[in-house]
C-alpha atoms as a PDB file:
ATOM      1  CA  UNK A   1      94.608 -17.886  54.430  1.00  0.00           C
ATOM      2  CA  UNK A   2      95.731 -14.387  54.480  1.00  0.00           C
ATOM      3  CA  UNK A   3      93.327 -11.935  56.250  1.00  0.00           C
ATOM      4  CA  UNK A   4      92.522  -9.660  53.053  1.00  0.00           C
ATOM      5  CA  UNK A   5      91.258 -12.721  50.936  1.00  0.00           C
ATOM      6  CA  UNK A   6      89.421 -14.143  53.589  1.00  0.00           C
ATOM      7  CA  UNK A   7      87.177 -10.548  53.458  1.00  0.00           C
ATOM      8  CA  UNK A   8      87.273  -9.994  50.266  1.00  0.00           C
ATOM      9  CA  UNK A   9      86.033 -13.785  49.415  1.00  0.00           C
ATOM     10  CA  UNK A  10      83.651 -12.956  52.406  1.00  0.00           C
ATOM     11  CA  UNK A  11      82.377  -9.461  51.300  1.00  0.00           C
ATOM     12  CA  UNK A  12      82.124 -10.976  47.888  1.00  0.00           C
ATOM     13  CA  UNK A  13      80.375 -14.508  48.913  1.00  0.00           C
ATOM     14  CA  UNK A  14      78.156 -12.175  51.352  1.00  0.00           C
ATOM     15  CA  UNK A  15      76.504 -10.175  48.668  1.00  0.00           C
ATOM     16  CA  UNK A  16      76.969 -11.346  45.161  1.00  0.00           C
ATOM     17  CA  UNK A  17      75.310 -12.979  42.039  1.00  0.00           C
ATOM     18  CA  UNK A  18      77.006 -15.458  39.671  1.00  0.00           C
ATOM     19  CA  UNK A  19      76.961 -16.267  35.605  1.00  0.00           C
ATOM     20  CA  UNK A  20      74.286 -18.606  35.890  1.00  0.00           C
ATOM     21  CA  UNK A  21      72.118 -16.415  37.708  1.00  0.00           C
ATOM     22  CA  UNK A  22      72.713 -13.385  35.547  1.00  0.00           C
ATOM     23  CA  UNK A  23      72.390 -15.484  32.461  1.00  0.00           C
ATOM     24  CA  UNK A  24      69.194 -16.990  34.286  1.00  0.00           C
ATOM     25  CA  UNK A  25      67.734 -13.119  34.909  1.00  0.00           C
ATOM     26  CA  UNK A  26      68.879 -13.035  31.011  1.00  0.00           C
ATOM     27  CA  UNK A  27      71.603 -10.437  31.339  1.00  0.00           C
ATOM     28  CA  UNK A  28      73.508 -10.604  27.486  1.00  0.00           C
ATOM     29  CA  UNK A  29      77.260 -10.521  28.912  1.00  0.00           C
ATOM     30  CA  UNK A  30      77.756 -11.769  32.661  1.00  0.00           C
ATOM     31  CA  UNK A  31      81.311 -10.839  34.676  1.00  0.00           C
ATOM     32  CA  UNK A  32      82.332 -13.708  37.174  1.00  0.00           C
ATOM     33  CA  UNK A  33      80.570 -11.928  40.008  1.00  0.00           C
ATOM     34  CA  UNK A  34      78.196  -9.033  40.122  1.00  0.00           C
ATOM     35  CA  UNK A  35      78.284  -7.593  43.322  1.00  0.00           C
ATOM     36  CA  UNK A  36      74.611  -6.584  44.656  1.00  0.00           C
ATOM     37  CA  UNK A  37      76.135  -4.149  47.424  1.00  0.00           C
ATOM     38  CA  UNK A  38      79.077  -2.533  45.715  1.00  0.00           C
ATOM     39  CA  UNK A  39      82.655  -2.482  47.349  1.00  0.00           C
ATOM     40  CA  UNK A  40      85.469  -0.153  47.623  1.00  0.00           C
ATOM     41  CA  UNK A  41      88.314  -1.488  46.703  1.00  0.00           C
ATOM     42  CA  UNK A  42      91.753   1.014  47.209  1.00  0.00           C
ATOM     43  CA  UNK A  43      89.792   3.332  46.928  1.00  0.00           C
ATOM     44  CA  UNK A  44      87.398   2.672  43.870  1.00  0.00           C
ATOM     45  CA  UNK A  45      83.736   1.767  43.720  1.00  0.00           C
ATOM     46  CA  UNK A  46      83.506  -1.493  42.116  1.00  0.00           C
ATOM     47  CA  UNK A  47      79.981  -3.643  41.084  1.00  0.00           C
ATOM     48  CA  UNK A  48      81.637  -6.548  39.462  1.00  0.00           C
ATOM     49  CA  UNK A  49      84.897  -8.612  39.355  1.00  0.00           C
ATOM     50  CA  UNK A  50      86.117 -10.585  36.630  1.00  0.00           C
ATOM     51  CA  UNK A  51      89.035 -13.198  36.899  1.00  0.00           C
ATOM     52  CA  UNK A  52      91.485 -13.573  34.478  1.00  0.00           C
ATOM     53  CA  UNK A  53      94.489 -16.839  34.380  1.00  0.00           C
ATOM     54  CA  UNK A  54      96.739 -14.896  32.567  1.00  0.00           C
ATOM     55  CA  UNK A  55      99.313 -11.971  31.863  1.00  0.00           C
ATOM     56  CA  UNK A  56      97.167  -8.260  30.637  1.00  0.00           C
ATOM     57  CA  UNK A  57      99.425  -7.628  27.596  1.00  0.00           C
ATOM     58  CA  UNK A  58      98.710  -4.832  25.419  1.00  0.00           C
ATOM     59  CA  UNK A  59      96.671  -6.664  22.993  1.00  0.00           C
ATOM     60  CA  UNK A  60      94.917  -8.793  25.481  1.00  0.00           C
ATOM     61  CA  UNK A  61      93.802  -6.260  27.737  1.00  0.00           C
ATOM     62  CA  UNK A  62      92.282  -3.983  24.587  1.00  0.00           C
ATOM     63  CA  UNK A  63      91.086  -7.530  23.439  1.00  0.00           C
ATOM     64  CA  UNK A  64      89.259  -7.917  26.669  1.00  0.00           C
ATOM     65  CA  UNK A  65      87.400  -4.242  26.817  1.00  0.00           C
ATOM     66  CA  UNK A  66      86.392  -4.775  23.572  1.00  0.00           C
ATOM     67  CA  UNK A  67      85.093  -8.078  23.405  1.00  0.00           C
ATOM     68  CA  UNK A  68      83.312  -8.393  27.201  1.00  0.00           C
ATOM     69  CA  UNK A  69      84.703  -5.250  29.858  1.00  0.00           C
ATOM     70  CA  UNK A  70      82.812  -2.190  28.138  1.00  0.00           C
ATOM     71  CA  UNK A  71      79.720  -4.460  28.069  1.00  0.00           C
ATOM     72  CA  UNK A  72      79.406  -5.050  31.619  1.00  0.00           C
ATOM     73  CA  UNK A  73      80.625  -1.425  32.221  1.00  0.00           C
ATOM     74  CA  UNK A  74      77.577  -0.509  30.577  1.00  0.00           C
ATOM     75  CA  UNK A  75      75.305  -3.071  32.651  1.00  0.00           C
ATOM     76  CA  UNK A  76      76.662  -2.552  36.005  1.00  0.00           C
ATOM     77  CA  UNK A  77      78.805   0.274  36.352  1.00  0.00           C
ATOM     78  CA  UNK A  78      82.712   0.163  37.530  1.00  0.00           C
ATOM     79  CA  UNK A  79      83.976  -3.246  38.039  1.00  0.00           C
ATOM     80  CA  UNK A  80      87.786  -4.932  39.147  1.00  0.00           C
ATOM     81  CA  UNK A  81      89.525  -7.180  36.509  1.00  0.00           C
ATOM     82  CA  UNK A  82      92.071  -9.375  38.102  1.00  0.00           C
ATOM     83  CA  UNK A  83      95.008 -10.796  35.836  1.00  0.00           C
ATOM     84  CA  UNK A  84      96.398 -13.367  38.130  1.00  0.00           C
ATOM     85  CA  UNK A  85      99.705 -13.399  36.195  1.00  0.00           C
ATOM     86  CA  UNK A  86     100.275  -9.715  36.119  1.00  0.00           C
ATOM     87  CA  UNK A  87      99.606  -7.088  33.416  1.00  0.00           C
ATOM     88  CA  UNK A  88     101.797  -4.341  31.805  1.00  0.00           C
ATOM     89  CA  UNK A  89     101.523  -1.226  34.427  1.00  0.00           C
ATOM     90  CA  UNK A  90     100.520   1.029  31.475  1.00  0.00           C
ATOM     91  CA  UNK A  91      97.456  -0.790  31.003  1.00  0.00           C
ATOM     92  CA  UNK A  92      96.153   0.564  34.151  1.00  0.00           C
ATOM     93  CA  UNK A  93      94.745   3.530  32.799  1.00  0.00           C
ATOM     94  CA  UNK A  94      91.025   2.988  32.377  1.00  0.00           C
ATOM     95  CA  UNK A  95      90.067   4.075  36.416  1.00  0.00           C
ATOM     96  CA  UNK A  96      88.649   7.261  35.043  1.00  0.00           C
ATOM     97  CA  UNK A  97      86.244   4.665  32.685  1.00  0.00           C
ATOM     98  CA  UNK A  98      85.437   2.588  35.356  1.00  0.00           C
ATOM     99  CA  UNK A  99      87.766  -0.418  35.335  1.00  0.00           C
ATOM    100  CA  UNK A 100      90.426  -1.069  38.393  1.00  0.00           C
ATOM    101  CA  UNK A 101      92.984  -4.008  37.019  1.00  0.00           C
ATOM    102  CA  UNK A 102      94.610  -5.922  39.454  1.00  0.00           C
ATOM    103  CA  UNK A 103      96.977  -8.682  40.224  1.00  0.00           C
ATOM    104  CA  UNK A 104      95.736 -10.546  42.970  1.00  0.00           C
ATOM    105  CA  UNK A 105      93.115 -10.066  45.744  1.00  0.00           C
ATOM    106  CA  UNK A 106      92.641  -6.500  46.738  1.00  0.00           C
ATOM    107  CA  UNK A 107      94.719  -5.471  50.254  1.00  0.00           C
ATOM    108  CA  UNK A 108      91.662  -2.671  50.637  1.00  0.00           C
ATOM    109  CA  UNK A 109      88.017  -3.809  50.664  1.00  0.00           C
ATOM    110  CA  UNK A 110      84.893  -1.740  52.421  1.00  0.00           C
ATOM    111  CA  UNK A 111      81.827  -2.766  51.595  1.00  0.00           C
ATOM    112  CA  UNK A 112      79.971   0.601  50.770  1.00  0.00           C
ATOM    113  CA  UNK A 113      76.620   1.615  53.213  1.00  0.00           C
ATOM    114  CA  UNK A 114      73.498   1.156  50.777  1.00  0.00           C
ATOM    115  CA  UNK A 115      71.267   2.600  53.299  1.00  0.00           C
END
């Protein structure tokens, strides 16, 4: 296992809560994994990550935002969408609102001092 998953699967293990738990503390729209200690990831403060199987077209990317990304935006602050098959580099222009897309596991993970 490549060093940059292992501690980002660590960092994210270490200091995270799950659907079931969010839906459990009765959150209306829960990401994969809400981060309780936010990380920094290239850069960019994120609070949640949500996993996507697929390729971030154009229409499934606005699709997304509309129908669950601005929600937990609005919960939990900036988050980190990975699209495991890719997603059209255009796309990738929602930083500024608070969404970092990638395409795999982030090479640059801090986990951000809370004290």
């Amino acid at each position: 296992m490549c060093r940059s998953l292992t501690l980002f699967v660590s960092l994210c293990l270490l200091c995270r809560s799950d659907e079931e738990e969010l839906q459990a503390r009765q959150f209306p729209s829960t990401p994969d994994v809400k981060l309780e200690v936010p990380l920094v990831v290239n850069g960019f403060v994120i609070n949640w990550v949500e996993s996507k199987a697929m390729f971030g077209d154009e229409q499934t990317i606005a699709g997304h935002m509309q129908d669950q990304l601005w929600n937990y935006r609005n919960l939990f602050g900036p988050g980190l969408v990975i699209y495991w098959f890719g997603f059209i580099e255009e796309m990738n222009c929602y930083q500024k609102q608070g969404f970092l897309l990638l395409e795999g596991f982030p090479s640059s993970v801090v986990l951000m001092d809370t004290a």
